[in-house]
PDB file of N, CA and C in Angstrom:
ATOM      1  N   UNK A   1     251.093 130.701  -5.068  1.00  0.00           N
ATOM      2  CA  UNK A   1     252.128 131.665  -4.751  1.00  0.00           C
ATOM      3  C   UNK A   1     253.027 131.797  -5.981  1.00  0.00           C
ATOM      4  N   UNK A   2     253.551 133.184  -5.945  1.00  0.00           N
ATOM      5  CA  UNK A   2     254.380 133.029  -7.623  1.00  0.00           C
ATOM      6  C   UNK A   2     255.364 133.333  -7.272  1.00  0.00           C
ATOM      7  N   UNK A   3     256.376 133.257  -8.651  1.00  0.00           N
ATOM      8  CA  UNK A   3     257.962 132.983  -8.525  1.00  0.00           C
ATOM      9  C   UNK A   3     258.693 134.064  -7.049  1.00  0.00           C
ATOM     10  N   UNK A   4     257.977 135.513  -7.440  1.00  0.00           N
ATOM     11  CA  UNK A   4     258.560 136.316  -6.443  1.00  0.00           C
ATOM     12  C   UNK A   4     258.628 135.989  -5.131  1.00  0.00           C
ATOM     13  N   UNK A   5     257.193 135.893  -4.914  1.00  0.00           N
ATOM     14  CA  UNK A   5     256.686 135.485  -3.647  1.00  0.00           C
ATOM     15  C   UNK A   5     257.703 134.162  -2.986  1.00  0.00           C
ATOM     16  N   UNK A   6     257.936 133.177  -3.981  1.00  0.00           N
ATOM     17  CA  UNK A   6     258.425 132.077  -3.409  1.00  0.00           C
ATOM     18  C   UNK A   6     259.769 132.813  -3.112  1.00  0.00           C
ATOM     19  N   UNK A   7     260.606 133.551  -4.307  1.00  0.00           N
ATOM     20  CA  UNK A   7     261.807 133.656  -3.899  1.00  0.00           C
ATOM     21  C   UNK A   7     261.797 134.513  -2.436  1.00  0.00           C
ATOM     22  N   UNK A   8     261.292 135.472  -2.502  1.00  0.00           N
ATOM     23  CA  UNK A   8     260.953 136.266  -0.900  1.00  0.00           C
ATOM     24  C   UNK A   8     260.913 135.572   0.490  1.00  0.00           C
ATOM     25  N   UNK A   9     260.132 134.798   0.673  1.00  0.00           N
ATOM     26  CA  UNK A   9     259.689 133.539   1.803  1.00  0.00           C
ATOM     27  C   UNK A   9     260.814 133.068   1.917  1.00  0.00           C
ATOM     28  N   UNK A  10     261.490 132.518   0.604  1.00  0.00           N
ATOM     29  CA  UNK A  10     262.709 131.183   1.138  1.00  0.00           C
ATOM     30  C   UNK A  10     263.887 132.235   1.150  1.00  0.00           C
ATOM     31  N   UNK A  11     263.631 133.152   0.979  1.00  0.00           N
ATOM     32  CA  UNK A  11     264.798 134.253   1.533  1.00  0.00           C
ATOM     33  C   UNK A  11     264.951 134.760   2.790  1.00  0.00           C
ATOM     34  N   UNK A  12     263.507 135.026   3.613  1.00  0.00           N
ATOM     35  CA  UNK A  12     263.377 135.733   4.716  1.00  0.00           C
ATOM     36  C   UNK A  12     263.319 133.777   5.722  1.00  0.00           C
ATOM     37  N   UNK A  13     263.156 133.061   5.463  1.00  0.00           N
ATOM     38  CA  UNK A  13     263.623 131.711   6.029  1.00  0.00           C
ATOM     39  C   UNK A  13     264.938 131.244   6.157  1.00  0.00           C
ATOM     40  N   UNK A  14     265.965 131.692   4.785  1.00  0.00           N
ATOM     41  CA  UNK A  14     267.058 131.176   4.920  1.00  0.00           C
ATOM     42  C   UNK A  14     268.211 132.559   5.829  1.00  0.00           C
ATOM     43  N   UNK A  15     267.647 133.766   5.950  1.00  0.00           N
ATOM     44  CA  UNK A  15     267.925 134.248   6.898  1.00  0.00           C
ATOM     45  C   UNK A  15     267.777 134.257   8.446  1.00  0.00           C
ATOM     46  N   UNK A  16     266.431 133.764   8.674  1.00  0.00           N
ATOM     47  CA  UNK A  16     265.628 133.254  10.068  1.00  0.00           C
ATOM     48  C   UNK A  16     266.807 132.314  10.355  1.00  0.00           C
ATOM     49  N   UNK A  17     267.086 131.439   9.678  1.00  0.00           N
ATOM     50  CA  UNK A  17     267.582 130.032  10.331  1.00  0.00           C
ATOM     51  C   UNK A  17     269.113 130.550  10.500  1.00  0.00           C
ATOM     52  N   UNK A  18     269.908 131.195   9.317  1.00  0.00           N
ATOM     53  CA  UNK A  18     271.676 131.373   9.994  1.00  0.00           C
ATOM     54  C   UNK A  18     271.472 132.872  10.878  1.00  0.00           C
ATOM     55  N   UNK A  19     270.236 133.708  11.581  1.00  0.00           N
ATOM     56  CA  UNK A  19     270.175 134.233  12.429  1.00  0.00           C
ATOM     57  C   UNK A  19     270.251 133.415  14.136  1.00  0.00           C
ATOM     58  N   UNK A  20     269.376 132.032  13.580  1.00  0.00           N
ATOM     59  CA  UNK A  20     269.107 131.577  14.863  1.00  0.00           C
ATOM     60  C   UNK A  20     270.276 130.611  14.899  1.00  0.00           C
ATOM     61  N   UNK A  21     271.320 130.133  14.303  1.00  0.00           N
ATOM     62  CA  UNK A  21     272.599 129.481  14.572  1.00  0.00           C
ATOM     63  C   UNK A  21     273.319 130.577  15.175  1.00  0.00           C
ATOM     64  N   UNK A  22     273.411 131.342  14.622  1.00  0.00           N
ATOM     65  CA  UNK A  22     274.372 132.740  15.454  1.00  0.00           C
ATOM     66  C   UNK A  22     273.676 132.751  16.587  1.00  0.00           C
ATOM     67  N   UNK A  23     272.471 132.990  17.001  1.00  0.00           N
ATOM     68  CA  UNK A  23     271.905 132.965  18.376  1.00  0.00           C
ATOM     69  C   UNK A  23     272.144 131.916  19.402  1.00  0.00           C
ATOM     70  N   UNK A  24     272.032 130.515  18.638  1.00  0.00           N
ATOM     71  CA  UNK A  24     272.596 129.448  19.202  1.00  0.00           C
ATOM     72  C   UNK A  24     274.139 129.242  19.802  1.00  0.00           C
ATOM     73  N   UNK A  25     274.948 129.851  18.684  1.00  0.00           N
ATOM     74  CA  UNK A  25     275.977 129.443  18.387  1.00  0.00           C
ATOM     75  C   UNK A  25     276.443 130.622  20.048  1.00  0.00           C
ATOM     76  N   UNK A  26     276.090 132.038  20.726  1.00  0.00           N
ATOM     77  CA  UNK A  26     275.983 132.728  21.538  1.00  0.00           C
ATOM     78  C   UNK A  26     275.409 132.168  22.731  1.00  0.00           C
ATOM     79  N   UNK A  27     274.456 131.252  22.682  1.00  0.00           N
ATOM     80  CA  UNK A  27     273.764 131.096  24.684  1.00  0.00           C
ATOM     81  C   UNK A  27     274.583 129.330  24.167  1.00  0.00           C
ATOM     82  N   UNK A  28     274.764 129.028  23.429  1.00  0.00           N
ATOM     83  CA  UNK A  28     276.475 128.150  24.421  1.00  0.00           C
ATOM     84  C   UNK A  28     277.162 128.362  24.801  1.00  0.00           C
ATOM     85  N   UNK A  29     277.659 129.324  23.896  1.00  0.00           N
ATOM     86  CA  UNK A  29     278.853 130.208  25.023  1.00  0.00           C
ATOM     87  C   UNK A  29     278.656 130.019  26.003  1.00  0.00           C
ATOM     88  N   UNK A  30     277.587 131.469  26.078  1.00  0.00           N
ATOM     89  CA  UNK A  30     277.161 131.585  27.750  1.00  0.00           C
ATOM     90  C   UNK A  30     276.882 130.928  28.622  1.00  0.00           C
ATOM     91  N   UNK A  31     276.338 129.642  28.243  1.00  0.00           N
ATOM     92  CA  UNK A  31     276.059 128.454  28.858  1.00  0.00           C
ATOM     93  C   UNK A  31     277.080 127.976  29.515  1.00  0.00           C
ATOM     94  N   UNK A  32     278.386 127.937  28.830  1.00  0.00           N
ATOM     95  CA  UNK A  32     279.737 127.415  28.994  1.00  0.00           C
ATOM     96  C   UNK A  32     280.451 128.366  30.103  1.00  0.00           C
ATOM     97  N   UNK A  33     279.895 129.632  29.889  1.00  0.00           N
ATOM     98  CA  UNK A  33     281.187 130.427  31.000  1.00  0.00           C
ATOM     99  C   UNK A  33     280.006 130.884  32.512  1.00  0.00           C
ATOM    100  N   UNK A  34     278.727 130.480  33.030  1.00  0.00           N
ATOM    101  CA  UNK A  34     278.144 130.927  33.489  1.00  0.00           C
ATOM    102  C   UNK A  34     277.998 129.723  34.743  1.00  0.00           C
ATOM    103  N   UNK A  35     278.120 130.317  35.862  1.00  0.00           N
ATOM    104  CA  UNK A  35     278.556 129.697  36.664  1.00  0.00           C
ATOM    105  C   UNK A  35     276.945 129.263  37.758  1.00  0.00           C
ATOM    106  N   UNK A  36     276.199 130.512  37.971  1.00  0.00           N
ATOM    107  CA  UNK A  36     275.315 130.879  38.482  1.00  0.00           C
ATOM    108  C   UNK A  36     273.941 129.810  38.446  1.00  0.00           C
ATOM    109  N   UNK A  37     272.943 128.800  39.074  1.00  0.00           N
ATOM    110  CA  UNK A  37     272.351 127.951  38.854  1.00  0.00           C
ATOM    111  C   UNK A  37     271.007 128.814  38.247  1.00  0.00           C
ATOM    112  N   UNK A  38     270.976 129.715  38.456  1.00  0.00           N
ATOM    113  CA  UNK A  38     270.002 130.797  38.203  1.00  0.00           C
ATOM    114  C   UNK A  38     269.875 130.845  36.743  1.00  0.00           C
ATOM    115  N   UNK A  39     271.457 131.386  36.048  1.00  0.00           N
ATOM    116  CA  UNK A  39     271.394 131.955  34.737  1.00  0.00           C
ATOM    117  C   UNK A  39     272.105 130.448  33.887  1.00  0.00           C
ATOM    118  N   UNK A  40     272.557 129.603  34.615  1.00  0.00           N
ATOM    119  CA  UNK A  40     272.503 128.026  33.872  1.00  0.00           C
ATOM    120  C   UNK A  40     271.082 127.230  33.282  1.00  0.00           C
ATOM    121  N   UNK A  41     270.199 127.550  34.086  1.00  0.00           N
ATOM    122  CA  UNK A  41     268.741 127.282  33.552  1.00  0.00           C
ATOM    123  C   UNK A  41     268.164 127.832  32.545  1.00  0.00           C
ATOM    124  N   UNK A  42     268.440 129.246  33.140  1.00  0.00           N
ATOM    125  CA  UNK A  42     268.194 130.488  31.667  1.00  0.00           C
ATOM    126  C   UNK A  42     269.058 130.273  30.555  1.00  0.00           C
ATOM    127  N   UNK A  43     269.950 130.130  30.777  1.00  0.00           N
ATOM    128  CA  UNK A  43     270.580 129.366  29.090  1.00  0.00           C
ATOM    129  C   UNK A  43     270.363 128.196  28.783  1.00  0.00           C
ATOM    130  N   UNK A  44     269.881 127.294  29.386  1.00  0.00           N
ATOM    131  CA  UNK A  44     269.588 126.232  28.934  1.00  0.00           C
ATOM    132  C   UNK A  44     267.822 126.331  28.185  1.00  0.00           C
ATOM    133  N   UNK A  45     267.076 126.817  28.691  1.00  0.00           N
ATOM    134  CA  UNK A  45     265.839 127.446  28.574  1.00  0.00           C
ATOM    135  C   UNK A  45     265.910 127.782  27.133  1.00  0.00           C
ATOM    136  N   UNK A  46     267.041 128.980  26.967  1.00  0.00           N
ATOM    137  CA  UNK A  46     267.048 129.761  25.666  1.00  0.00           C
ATOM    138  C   UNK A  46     267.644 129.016  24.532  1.00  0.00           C
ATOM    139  N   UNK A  47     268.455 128.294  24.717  1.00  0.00           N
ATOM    140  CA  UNK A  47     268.795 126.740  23.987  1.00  0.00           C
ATOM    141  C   UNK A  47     267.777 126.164  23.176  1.00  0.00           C
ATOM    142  N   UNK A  48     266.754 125.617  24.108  1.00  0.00           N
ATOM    143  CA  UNK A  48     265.736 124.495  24.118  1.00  0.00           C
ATOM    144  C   UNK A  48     265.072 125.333  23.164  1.00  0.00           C
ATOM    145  N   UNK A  49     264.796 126.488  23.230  1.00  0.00           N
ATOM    146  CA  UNK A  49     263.573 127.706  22.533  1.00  0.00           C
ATOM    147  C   UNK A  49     264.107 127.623  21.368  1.00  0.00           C
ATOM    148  N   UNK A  50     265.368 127.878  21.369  1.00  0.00           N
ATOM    149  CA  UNK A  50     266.237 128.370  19.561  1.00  0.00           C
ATOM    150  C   UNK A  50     265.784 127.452  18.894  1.00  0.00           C
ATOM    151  N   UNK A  51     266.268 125.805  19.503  1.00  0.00           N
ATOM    152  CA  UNK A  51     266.177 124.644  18.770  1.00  0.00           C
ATOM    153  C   UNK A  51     265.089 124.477  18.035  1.00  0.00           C
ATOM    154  N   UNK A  52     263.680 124.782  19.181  1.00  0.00           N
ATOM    155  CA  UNK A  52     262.617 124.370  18.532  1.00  0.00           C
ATOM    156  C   UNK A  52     261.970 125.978  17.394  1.00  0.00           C
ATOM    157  N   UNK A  53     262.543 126.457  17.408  1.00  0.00           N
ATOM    158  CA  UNK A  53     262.377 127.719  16.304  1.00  0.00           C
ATOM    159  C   UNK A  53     263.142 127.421  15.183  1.00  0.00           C
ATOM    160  N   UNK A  54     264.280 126.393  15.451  1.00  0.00           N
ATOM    161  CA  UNK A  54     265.268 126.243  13.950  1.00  0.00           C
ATOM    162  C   UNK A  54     264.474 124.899  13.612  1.00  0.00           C
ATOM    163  N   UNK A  55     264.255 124.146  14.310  1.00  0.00           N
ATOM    164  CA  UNK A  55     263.614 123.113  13.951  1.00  0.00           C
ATOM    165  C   UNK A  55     262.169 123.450  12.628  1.00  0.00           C
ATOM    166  N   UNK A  56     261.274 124.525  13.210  1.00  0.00           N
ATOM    167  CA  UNK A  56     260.270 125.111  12.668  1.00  0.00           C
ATOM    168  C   UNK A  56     260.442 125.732  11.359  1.00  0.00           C
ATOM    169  N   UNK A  57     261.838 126.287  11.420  1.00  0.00           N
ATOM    170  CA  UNK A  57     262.191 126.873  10.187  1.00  0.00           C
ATOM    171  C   UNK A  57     262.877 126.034   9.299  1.00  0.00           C
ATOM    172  N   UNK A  58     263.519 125.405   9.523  1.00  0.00           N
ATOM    173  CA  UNK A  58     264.096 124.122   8.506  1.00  0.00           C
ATOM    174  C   UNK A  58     263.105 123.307   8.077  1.00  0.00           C
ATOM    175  N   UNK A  59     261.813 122.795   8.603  1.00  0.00           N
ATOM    176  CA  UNK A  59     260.628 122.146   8.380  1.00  0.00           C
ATOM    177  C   UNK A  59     260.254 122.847   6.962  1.00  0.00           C
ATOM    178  N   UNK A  60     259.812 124.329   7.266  1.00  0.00           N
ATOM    179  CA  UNK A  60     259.353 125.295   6.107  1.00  0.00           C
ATOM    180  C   UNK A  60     260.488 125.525   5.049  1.00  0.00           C
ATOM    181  N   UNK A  61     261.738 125.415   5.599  1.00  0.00           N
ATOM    182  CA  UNK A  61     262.529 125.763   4.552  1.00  0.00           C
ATOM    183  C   UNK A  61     262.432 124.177   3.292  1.00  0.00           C
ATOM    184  N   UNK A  62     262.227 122.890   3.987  1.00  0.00           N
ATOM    185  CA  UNK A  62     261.941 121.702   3.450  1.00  0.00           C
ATOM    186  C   UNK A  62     261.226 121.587   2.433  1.00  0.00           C
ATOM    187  N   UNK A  63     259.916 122.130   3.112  1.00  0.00           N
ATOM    188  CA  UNK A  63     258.587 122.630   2.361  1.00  0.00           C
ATOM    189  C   UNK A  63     258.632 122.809   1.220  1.00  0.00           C
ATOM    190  N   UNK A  64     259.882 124.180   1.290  1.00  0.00           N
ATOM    191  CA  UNK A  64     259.582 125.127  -0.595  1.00  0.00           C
ATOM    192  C   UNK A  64     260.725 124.338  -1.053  1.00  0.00           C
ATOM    193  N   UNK A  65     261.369 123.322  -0.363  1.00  0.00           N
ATOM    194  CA  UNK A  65     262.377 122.592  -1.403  1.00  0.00           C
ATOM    195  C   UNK A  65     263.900 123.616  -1.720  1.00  0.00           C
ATOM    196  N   UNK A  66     264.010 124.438  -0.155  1.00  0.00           N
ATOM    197  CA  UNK A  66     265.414 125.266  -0.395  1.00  0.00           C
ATOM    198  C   UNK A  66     266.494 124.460   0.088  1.00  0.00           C
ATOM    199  N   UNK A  67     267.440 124.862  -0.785  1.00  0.00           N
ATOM    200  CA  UNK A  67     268.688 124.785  -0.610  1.00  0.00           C
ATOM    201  C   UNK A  67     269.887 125.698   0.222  1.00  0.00           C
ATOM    202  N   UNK A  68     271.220 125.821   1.052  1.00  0.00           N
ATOM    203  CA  UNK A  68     272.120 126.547   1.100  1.00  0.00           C
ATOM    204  C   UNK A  68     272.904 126.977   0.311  1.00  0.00           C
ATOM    205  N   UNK A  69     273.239 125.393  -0.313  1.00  0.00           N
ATOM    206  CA  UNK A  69     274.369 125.356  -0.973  1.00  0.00           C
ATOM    207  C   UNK A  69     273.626 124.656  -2.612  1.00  0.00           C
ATOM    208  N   UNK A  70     274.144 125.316  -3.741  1.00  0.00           N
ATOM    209  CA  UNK A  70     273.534 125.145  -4.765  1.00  0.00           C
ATOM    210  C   UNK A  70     273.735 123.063  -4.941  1.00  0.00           C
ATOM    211  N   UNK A  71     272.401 122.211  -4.883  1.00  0.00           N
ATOM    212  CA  UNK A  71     272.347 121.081  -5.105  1.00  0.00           C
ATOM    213  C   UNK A  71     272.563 120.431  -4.056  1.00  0.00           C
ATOM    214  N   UNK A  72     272.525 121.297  -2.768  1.00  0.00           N
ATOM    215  CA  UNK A  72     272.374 120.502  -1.598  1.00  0.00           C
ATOM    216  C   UNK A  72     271.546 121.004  -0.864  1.00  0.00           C
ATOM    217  N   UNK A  73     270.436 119.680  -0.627  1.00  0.00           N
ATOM    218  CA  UNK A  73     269.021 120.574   0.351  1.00  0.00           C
ATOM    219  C   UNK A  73     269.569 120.818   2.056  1.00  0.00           C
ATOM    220  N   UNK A  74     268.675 121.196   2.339  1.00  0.00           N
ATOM    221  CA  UNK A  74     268.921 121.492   3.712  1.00  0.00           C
ATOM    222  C   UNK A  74     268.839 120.418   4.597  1.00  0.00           C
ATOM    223  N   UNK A  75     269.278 120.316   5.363  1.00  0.00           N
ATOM    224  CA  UNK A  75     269.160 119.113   6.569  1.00  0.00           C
ATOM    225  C   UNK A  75     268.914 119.421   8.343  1.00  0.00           C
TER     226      UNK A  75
END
């Protein structure tokens, strides 16, 4: 894979992942103000899903050796 390519991937990854914190960071909320045993499952559900999608993407982001913050890898 060459320079472009790499920069592309760990670009469209390091967007994937602060998309899916904002997503996260939203069905807690909801989690938090939802009273209903119905739609408490369903946010908990959609929780469990994010996690294991950020999990997936931080793995790959590991991979190509990206960073957020210049000299600090990802965690």
């Amino acid at each position: 894979m060459g320079k472009r390519e790499l920069w592309d991937e760990g670009t469209k990854i390091i967007i994937s992942i602060r998309q899916i914190q904002h997503q996260l960071e939203s069905a807690r909320s909801a989690f938090a103000n939802v009273t209903d045993e119905a739609l408490i499952d369903s946010c908990i559900y959609e929780i469990r899903a994010l996690h294991k999608k950020y999990e997936y993407f931080l793995r790959e982001a590991k991979a190509l050796g990206l960073s957020v913050e210049p000299g600090r890898k990802i965690s």
